[in-house]
C-alpha atoms as a PDB file:
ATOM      1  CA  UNK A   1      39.413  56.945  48.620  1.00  0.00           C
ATOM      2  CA  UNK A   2      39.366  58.151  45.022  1.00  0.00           C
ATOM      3  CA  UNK A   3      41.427  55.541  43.966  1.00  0.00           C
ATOM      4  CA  UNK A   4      39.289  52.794  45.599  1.00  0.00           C
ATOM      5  CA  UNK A   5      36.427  54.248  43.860  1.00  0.00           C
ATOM      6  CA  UNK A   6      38.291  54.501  40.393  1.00  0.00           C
ATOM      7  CA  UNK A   7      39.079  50.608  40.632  1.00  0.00           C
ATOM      8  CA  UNK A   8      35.331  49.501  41.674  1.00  0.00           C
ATOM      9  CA  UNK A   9      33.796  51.906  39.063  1.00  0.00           C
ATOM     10  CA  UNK A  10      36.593  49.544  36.525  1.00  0.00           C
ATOM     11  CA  UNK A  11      35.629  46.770  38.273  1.00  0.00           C
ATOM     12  CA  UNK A  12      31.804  47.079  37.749  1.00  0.00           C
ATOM     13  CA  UNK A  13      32.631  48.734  34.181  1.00  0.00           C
ATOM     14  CA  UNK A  14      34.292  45.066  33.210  1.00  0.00           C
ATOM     15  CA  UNK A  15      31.650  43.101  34.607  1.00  0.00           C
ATOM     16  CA  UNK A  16      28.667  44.499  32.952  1.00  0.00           C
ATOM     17  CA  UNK A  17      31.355  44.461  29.394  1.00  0.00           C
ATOM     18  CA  UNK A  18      31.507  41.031  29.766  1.00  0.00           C
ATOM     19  CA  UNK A  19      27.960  39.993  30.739  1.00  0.00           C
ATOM     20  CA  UNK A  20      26.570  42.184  27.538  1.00  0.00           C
ATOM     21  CA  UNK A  21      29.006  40.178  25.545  1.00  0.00           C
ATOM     22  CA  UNK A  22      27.909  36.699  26.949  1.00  0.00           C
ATOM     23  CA  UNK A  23      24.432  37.855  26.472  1.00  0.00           C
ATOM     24  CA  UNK A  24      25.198  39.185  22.627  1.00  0.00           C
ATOM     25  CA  UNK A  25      27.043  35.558  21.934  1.00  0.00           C
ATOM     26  CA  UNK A  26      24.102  33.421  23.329  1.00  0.00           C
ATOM     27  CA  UNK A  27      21.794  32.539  20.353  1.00  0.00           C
ATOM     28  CA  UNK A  28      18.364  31.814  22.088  1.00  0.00           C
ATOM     29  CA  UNK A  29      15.938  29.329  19.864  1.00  0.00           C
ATOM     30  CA  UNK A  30      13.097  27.717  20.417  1.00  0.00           C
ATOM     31  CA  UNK A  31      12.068  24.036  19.292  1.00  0.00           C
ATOM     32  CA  UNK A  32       8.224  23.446  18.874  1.00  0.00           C
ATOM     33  CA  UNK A  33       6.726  20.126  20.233  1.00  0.00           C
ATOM     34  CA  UNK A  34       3.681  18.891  21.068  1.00  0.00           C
ATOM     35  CA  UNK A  35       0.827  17.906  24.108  1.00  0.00           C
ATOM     36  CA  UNK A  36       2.943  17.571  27.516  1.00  0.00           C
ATOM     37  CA  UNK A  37       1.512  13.915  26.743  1.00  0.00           C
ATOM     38  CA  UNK A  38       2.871  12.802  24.313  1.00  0.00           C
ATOM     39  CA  UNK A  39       6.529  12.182  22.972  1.00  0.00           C
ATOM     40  CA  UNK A  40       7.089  14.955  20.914  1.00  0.00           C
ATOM     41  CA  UNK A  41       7.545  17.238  24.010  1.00  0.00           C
ATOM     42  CA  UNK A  42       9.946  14.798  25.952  1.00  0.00           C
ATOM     43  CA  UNK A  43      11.430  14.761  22.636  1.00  0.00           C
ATOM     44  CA  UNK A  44      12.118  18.568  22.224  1.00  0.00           C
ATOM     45  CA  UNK A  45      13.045  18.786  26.024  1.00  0.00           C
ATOM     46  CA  UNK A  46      15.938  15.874  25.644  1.00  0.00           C
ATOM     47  CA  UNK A  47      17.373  18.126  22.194  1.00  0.00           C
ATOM     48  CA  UNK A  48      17.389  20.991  24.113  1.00  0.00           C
ATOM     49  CA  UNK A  49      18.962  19.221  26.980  1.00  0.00           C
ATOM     50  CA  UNK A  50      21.762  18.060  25.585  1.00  0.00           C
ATOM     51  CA  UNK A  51      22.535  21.497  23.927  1.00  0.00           C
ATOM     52  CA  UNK A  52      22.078  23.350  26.669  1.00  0.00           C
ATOM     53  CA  UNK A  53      24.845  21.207  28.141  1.00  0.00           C
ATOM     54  CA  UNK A  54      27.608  22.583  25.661  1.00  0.00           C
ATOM     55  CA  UNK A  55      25.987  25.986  25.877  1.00  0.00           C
ATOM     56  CA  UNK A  56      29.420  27.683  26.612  1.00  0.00           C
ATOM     57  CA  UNK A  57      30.914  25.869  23.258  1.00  0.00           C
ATOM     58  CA  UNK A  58      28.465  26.559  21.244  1.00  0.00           C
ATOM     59  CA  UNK A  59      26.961  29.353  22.836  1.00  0.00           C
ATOM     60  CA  UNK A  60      23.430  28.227  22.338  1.00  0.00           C
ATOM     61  CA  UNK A  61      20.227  28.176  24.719  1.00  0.00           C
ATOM     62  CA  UNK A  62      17.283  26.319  24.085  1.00  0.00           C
ATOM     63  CA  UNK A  63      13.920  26.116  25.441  1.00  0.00           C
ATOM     64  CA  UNK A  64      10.814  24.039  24.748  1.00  0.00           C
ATOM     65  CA  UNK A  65       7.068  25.130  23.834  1.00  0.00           C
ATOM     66  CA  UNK A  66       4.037  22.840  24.077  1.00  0.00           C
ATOM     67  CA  UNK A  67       2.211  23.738  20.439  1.00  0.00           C
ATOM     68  CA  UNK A  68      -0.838  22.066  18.627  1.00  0.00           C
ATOM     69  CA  UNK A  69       1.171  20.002  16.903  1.00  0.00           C
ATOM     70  CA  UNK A  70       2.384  19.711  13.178  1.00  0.00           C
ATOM     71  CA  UNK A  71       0.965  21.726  11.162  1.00  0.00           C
ATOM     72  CA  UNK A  72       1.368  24.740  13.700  1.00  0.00           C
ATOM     73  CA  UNK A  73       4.734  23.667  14.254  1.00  0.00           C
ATOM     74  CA  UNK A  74       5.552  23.853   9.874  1.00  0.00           C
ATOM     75  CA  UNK A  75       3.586  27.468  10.039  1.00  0.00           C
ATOM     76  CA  UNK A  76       6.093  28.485  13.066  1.00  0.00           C
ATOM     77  CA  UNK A  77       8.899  27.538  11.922  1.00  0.00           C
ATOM     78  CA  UNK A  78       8.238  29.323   8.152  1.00  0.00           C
ATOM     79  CA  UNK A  79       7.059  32.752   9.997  1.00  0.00           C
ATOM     80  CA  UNK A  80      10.336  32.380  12.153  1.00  0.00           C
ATOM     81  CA  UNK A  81       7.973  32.151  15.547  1.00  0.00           C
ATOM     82  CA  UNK A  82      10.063  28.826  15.959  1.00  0.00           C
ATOM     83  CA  UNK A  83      13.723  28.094  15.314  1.00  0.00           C
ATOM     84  CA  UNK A  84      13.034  23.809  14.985  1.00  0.00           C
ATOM     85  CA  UNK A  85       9.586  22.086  15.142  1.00  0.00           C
ATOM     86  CA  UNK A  86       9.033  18.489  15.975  1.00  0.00           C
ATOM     87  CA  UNK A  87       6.527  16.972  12.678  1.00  0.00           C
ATOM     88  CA  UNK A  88       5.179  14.339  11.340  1.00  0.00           C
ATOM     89  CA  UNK A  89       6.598  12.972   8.078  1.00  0.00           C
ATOM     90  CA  UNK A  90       3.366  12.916   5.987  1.00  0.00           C
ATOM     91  CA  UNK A  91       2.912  16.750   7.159  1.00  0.00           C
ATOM     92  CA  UNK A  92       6.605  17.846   6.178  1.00  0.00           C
ATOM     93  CA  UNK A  93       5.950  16.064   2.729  1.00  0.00           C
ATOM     94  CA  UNK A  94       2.941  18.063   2.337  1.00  0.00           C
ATOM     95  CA  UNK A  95       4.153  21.483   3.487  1.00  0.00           C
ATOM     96  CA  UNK A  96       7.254  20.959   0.592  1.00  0.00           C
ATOM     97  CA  UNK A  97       4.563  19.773  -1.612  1.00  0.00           C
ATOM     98  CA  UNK A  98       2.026  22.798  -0.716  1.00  0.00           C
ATOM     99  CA  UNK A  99      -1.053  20.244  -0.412  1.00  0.00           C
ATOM    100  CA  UNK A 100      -3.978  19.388   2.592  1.00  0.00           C
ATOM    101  CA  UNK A 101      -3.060  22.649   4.758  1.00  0.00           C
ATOM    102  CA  UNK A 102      -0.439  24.342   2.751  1.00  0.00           C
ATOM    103  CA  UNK A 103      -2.606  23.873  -1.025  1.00  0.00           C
ATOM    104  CA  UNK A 104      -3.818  27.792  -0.575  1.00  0.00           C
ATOM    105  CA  UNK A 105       0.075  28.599   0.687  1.00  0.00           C
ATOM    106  CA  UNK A 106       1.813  26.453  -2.054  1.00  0.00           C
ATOM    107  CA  UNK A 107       4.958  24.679  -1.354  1.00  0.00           C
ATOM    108  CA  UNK A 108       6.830  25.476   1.395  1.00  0.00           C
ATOM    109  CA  UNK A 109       9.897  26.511   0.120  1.00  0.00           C
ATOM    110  CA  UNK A 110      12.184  27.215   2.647  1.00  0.00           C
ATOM    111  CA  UNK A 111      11.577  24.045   4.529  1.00  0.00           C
ATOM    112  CA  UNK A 112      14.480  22.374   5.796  1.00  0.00           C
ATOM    113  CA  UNK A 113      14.372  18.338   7.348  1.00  0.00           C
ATOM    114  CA  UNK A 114      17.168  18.007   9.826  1.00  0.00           C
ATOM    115  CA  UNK A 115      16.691  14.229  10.682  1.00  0.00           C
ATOM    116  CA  UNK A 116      13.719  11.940  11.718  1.00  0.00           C
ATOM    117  CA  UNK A 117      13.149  10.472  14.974  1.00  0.00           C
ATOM    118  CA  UNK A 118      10.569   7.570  16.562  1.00  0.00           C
ATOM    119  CA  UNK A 119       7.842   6.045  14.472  1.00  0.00           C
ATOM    120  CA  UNK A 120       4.289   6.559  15.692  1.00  0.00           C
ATOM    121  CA  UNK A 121       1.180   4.711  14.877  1.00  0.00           C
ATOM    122  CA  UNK A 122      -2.433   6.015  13.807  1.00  0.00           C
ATOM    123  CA  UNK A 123      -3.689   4.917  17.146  1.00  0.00           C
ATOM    124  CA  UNK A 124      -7.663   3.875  17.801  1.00  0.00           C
ATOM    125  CA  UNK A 125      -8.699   3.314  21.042  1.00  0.00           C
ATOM    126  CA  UNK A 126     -12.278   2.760  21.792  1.00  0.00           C
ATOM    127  CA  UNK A 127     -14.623   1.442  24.495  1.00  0.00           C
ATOM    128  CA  UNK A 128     -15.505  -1.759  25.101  1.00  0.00           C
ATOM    129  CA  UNK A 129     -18.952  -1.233  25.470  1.00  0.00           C
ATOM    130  CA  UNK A 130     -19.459   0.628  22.251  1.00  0.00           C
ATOM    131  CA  UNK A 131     -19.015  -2.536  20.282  1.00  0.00           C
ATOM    132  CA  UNK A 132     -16.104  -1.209  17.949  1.00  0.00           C
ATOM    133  CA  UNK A 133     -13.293  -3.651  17.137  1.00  0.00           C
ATOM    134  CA  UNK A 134     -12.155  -2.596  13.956  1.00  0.00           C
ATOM    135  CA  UNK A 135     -12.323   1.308  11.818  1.00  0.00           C
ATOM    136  CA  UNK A 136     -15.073  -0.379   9.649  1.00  0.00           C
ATOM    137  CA  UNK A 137     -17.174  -0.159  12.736  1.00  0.00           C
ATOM    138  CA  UNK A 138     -17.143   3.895  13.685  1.00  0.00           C
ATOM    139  CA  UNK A 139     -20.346   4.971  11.483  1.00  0.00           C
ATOM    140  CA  UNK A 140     -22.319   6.549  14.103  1.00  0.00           C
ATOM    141  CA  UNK A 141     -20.288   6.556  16.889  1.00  0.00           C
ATOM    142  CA  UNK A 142     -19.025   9.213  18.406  1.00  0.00           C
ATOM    143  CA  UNK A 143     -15.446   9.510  17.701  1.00  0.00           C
ATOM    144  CA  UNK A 144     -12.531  12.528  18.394  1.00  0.00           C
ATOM    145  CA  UNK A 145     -10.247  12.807  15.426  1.00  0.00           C
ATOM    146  CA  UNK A 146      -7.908  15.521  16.521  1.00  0.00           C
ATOM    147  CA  UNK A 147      -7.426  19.222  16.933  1.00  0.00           C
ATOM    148  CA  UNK A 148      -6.904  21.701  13.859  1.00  0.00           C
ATOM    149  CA  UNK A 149      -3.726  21.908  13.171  1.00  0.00           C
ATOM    150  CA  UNK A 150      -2.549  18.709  14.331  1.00  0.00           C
ATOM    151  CA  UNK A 151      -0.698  15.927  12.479  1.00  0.00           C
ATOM    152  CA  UNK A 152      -3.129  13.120  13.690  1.00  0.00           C
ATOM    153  CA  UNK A 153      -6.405  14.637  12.306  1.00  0.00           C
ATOM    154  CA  UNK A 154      -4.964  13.942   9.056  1.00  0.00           C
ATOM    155  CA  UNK A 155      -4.699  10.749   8.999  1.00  0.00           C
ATOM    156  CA  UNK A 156      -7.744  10.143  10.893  1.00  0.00           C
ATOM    157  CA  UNK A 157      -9.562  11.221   8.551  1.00  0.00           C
ATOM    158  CA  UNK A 158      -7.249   9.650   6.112  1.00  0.00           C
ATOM    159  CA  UNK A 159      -8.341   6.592   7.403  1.00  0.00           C
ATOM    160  CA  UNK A 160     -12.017   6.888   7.429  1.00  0.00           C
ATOM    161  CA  UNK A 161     -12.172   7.865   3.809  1.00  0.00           C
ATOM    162  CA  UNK A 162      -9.666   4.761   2.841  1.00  0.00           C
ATOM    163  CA  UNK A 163     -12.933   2.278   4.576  1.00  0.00           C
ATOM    164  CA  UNK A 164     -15.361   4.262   2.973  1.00  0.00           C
ATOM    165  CA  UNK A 165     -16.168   6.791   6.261  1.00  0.00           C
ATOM    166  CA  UNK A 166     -17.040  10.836   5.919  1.00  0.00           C
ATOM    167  CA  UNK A 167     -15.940  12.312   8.966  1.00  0.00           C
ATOM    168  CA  UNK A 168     -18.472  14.723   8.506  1.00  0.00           C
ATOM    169  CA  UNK A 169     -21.328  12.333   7.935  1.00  0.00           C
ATOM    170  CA  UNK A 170     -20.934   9.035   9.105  1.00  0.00           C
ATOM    171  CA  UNK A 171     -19.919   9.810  12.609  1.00  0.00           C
ATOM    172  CA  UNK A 172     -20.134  12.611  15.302  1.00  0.00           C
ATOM    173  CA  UNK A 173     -16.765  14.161  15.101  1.00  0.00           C
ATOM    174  CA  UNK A 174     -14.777  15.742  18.212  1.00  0.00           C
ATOM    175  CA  UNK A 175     -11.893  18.342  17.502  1.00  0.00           C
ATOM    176  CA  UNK A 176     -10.230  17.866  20.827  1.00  0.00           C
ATOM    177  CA  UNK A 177      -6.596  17.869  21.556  1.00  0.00           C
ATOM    178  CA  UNK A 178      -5.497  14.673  22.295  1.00  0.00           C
ATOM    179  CA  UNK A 179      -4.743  14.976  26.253  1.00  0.00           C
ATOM    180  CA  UNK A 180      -8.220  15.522  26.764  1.00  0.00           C
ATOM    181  CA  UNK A 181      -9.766  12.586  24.894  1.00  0.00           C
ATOM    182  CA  UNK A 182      -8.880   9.930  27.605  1.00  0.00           C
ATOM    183  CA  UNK A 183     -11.602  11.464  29.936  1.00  0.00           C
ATOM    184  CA  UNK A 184     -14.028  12.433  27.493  1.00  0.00           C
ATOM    185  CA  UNK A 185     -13.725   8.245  27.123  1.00  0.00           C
ATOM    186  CA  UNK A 186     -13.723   7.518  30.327  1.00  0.00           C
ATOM    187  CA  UNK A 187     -17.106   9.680  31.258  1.00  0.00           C
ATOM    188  CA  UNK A 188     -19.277   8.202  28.322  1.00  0.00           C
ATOM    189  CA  UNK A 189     -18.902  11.285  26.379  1.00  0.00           C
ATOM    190  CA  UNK A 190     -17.250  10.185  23.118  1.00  0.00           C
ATOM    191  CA  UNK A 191     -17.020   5.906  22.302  1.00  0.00           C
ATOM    192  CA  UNK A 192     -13.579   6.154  20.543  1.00  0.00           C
ATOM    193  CA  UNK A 193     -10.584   8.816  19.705  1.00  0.00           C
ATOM    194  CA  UNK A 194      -7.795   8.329  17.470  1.00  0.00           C
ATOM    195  CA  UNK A 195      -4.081   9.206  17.899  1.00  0.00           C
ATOM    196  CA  UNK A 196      -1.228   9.301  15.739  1.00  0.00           C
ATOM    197  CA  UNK A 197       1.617   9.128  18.581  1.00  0.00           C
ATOM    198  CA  UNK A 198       4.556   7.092  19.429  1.00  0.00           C
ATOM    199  CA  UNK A 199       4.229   4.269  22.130  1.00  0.00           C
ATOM    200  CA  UNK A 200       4.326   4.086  25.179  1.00  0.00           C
ATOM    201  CA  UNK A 201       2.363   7.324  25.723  1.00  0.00           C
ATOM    202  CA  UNK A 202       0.821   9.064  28.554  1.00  0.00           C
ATOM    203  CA  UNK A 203      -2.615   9.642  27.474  1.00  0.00           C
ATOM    204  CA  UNK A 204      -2.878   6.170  26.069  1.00  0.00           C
ATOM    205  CA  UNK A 205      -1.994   4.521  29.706  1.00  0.00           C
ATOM    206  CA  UNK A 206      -4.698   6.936  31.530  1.00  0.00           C
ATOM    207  CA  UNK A 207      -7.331   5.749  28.899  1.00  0.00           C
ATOM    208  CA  UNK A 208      -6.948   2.468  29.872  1.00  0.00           C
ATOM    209  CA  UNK A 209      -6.391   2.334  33.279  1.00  0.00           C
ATOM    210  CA  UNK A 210      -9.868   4.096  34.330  1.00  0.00           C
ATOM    211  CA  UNK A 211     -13.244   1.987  34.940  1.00  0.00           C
ATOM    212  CA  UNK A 212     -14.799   2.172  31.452  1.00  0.00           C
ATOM    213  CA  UNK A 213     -13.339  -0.403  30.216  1.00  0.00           C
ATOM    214  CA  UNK A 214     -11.325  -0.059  26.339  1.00  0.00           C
ATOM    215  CA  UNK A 215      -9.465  -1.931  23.625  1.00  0.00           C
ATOM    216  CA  UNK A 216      -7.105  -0.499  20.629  1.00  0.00           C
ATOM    217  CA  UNK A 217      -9.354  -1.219  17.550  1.00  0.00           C
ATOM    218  CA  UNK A 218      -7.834  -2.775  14.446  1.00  0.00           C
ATOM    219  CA  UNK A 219      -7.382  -0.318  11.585  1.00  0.00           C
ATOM    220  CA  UNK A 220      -7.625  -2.871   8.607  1.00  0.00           C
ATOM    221  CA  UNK A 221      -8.417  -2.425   4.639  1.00  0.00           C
ATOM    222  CA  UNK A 222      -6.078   0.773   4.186  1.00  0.00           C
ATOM    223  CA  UNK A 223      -4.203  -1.130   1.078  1.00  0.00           C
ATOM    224  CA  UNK A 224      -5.290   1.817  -1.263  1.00  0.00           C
ATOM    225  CA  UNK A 225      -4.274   3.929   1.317  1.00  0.00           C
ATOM    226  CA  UNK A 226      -0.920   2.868   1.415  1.00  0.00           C
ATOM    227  CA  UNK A 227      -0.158   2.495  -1.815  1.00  0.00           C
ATOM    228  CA  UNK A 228      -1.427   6.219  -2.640  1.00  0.00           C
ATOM    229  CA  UNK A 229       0.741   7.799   0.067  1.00  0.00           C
ATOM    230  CA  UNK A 230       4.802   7.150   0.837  1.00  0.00           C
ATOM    231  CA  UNK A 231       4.948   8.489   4.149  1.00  0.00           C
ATOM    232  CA  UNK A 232       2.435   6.045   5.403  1.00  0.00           C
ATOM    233  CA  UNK A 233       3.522   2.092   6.704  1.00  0.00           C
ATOM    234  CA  UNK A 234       1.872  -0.771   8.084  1.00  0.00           C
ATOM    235  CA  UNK A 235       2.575  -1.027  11.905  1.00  0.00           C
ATOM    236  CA  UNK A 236       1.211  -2.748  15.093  1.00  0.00           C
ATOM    237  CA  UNK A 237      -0.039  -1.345  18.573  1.00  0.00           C
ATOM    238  CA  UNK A 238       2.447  -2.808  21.593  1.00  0.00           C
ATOM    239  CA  UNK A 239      -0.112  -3.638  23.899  1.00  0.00           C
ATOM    240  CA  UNK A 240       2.810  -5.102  25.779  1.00  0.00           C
ATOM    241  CA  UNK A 241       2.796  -1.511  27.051  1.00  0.00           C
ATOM    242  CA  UNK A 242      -1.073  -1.304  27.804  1.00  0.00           C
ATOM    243  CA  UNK A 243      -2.088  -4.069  30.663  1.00  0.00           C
ATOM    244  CA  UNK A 244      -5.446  -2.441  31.400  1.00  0.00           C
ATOM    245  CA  UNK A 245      -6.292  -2.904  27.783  1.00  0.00           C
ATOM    246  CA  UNK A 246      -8.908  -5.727  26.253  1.00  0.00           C
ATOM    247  CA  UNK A 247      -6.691  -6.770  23.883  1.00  0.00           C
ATOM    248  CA  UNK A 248      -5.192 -10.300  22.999  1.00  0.00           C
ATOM    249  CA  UNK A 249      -2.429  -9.086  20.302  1.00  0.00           C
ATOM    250  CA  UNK A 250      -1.144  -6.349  18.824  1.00  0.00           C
ATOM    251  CA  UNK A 251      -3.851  -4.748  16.830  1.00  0.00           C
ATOM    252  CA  UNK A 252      -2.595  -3.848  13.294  1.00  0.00           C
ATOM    253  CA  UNK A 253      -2.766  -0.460  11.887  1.00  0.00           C
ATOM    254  CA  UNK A 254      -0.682   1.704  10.235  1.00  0.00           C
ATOM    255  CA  UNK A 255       2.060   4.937  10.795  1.00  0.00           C
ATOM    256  CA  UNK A 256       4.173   7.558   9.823  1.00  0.00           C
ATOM    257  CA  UNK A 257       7.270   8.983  11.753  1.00  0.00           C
ATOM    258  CA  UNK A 258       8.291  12.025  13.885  1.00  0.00           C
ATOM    259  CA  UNK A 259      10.983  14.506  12.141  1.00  0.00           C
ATOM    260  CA  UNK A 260      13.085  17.017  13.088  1.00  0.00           C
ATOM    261  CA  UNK A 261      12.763  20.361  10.779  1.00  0.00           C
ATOM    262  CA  UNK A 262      14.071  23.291  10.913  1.00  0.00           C
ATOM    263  CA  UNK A 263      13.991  26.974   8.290  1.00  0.00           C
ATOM    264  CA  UNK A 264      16.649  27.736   5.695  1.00  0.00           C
ATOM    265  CA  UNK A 265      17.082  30.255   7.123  1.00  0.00           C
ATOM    266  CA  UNK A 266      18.304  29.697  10.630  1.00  0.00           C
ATOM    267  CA  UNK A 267      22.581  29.550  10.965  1.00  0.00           C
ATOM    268  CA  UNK A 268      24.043  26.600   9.667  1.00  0.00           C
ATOM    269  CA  UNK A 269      26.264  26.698  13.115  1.00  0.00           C
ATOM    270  CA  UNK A 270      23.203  26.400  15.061  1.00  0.00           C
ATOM    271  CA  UNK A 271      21.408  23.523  13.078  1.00  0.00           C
ATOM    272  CA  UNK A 272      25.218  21.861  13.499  1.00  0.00           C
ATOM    273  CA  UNK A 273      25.393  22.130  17.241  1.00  0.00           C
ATOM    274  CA  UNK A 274      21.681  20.596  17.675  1.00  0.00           C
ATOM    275  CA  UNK A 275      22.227  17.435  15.231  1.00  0.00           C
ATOM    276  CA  UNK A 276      25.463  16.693  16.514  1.00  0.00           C
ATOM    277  CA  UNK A 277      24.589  16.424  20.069  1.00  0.00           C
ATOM    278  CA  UNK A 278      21.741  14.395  19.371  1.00  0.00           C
ATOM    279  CA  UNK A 279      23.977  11.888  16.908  1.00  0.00           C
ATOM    280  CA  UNK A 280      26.668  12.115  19.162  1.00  0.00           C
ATOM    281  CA  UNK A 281      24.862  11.265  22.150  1.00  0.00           C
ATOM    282  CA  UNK A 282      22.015   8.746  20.493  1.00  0.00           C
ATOM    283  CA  UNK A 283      22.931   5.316  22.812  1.00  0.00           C
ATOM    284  CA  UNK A 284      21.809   8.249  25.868  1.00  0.00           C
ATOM    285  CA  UNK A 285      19.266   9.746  23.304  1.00  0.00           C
ATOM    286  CA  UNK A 286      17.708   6.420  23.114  1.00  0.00           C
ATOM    287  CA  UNK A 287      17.511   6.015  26.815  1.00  0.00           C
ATOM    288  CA  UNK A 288      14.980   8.892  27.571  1.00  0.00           C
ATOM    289  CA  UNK A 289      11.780   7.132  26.233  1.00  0.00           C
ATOM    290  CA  UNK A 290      10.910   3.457  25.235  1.00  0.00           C
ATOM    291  CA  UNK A 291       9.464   4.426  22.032  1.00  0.00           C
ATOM    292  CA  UNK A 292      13.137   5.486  20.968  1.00  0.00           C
ATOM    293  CA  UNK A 293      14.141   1.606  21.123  1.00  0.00           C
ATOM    294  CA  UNK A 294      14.598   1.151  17.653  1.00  0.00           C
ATOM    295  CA  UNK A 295      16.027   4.020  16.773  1.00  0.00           C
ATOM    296  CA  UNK A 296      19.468   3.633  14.735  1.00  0.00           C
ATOM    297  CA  UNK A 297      20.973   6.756  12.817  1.00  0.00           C
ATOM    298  CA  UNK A 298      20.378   5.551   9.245  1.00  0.00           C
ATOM    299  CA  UNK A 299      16.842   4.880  10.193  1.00  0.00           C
ATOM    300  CA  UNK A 300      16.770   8.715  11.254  1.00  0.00           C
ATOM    301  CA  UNK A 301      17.602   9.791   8.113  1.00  0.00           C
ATOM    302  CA  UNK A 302      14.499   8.066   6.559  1.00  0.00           C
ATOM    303  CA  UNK A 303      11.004   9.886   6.216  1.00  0.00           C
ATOM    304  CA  UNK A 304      12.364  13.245   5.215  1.00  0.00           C
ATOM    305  CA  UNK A 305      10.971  15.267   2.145  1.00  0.00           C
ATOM    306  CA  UNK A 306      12.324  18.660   2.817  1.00  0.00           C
ATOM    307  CA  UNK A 307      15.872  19.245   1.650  1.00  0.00           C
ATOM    308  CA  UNK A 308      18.467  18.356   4.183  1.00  0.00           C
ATOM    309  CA  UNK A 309      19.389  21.871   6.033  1.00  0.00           C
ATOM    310  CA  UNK A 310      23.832  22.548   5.469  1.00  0.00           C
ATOM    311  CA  UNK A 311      24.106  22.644   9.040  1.00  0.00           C
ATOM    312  CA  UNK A 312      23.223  18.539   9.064  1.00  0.00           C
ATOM    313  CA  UNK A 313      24.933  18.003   5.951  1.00  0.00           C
ATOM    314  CA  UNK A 314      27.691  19.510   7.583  1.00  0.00           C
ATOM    315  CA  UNK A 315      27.600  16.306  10.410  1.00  0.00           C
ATOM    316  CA  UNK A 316      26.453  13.983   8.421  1.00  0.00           C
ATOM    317  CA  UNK A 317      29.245  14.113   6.216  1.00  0.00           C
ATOM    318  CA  UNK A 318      32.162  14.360   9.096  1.00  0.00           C
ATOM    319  CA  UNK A 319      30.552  11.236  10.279  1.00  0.00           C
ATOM    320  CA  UNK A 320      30.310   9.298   6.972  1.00  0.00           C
ATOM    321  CA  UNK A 321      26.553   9.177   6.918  1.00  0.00           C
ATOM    322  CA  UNK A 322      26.412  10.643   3.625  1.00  0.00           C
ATOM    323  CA  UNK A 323      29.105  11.731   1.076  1.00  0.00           C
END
């Protein structure tokens, strides 16, 4: 009896050794994404994914938060409240630069770009009925530019100062997160809403599949614009992907691209583990949404400002990406 309780008390004594060292070995992070509408939170969910997959070689868990974007994401990731963040390009080359919401912070120091992912277009989708074809045509509408602390509000308003429109002034400005601007359209309360997203998107296809009836509006006369900022492109709207929209061709606009950062100060190891997977495993990357058609990995290595974290450097040079 005493020596069938001596084993079990062993027994039980090994089992809770080894879960308490499983649990010490797991390295938990946390990748900051976006709306559940849009890519960036497919995005993070695929990463973490594949990860999560190799979790007993590289001991790693990941999970996935919805954020506010961007600039929330940067601010997350810098405080440590997020191990990885999922940002626009023109917002990680202003965090490094410490200008628009990091000018009181100053540069963002500790910043670290781990690669870049889908392009996404400054998207303008407006009612029919409102008469709007083209940016030039917003004064006095009333028009949602984006939450605080999201990318897109930038360059919304980016845009309306390149044609000569003060958000402030000129038109009746929503702050709304981009999920909720589709009904706000659809119900007569707002006549357009931008959004700077990668295509095809959720909140897009639910804008124009309701009764109002819309159309993506040209965003045209941004040369100065373009020429004053590097992380901004010309691009087009695939209204391929949009059959409920009033469109004949692709309207032209313009774009940046999503990237992958990360802190300096999170383990090289663990930065390794995440970029490998994902380079490793791009061909069934590339399967998980259309708007990560084009991607090839040089063109994910274009966009990025911040200095490239050791952990990617580490891959990049074992695959002869970089020397």
């Amino acid at each position: 009896m005493r020596k069938g309780l001596f084993l079990s008390i062993i027994v039980a004594a090994t089992v809770f050794m080894t879960q308490t060292f499983v649990q010490a070995k797991t390295t938990f992070v946390t990748i900051g994404t976006g709306g559940i509408t849009g890519v960036y939170y497919p995005t993070g969910g695929a990463i973490a994914k594949m990860v999560n997959k190799k979790r007993d070689q590289y001991g790693i868990r990941a999970t996935v938060e919805s954020t506010g974007g961007s600039v929330f994401n940067v601010n997350s990731v810098m405080s440590g409240d997020l191990d990885f963040g999922i940002v626009q390009s023109d917002r990680q080359y202003q965090a490094v630069k410490g200008m628009a919401d990091w000018e009181d912070k100053g540069p963002q120091e500790n910043l670290r770009a781990v690669f870049s992912i889908h392009p996404e277009s400054v998207t303008l989708i407006v009612a029919v009925d409102s008469g709007i074809t083209d940016i030039k045509d917003l004064k006095g509408k009333k028009v949602n530019i984006g939450n605080p602390g999201s990318g897109q509000r930038q360059n919304s308003i980016d845009a309306l100062n390149s044609v000569g429109i003060d958000f402030e002034k000129d038109i009746k400005a929503e702050n709304v997160k981009a999920a909720e601007a589709p009904g706000l359209l659809q119900d007569d309360r707002i006549d357009a809403f931008f959004y700077t997203v990668g295509h095809p998107n959720g909140a897009i296809k639910e804008a124009t599949s309701g009764a109002r009836k819309v159309r993506f509006a040209s965003i045209t006369g941004i040369e100065k614009l373009l020429g004053q900022y590097p992380y901004y492109a010309k691009s087009a709207i695939p209204i391929s992907f949009y059959p409920g929209a009033e469109n004949a061709a692709d309207p032209e606009t313009f774009g940046v691209k999503a990237t992958f950062v990360t802190s300096a100060k999170v383990p090289d190891n663990v930065v390794y583990a995440l970029t490998k997977e994902v380079f490793d495993n791009l061909d069934d990357f590339k399967k998980l949404h259309p708007a990560y058609n084009g991607l090839t990995k040089e063109s994910m290595l274009e966009g990025l400002s911040a200095p490239l974290h050791p952990g990617a450097i580490k891959y990049f040079k074992e695959a002869g990406m970089i020397k």
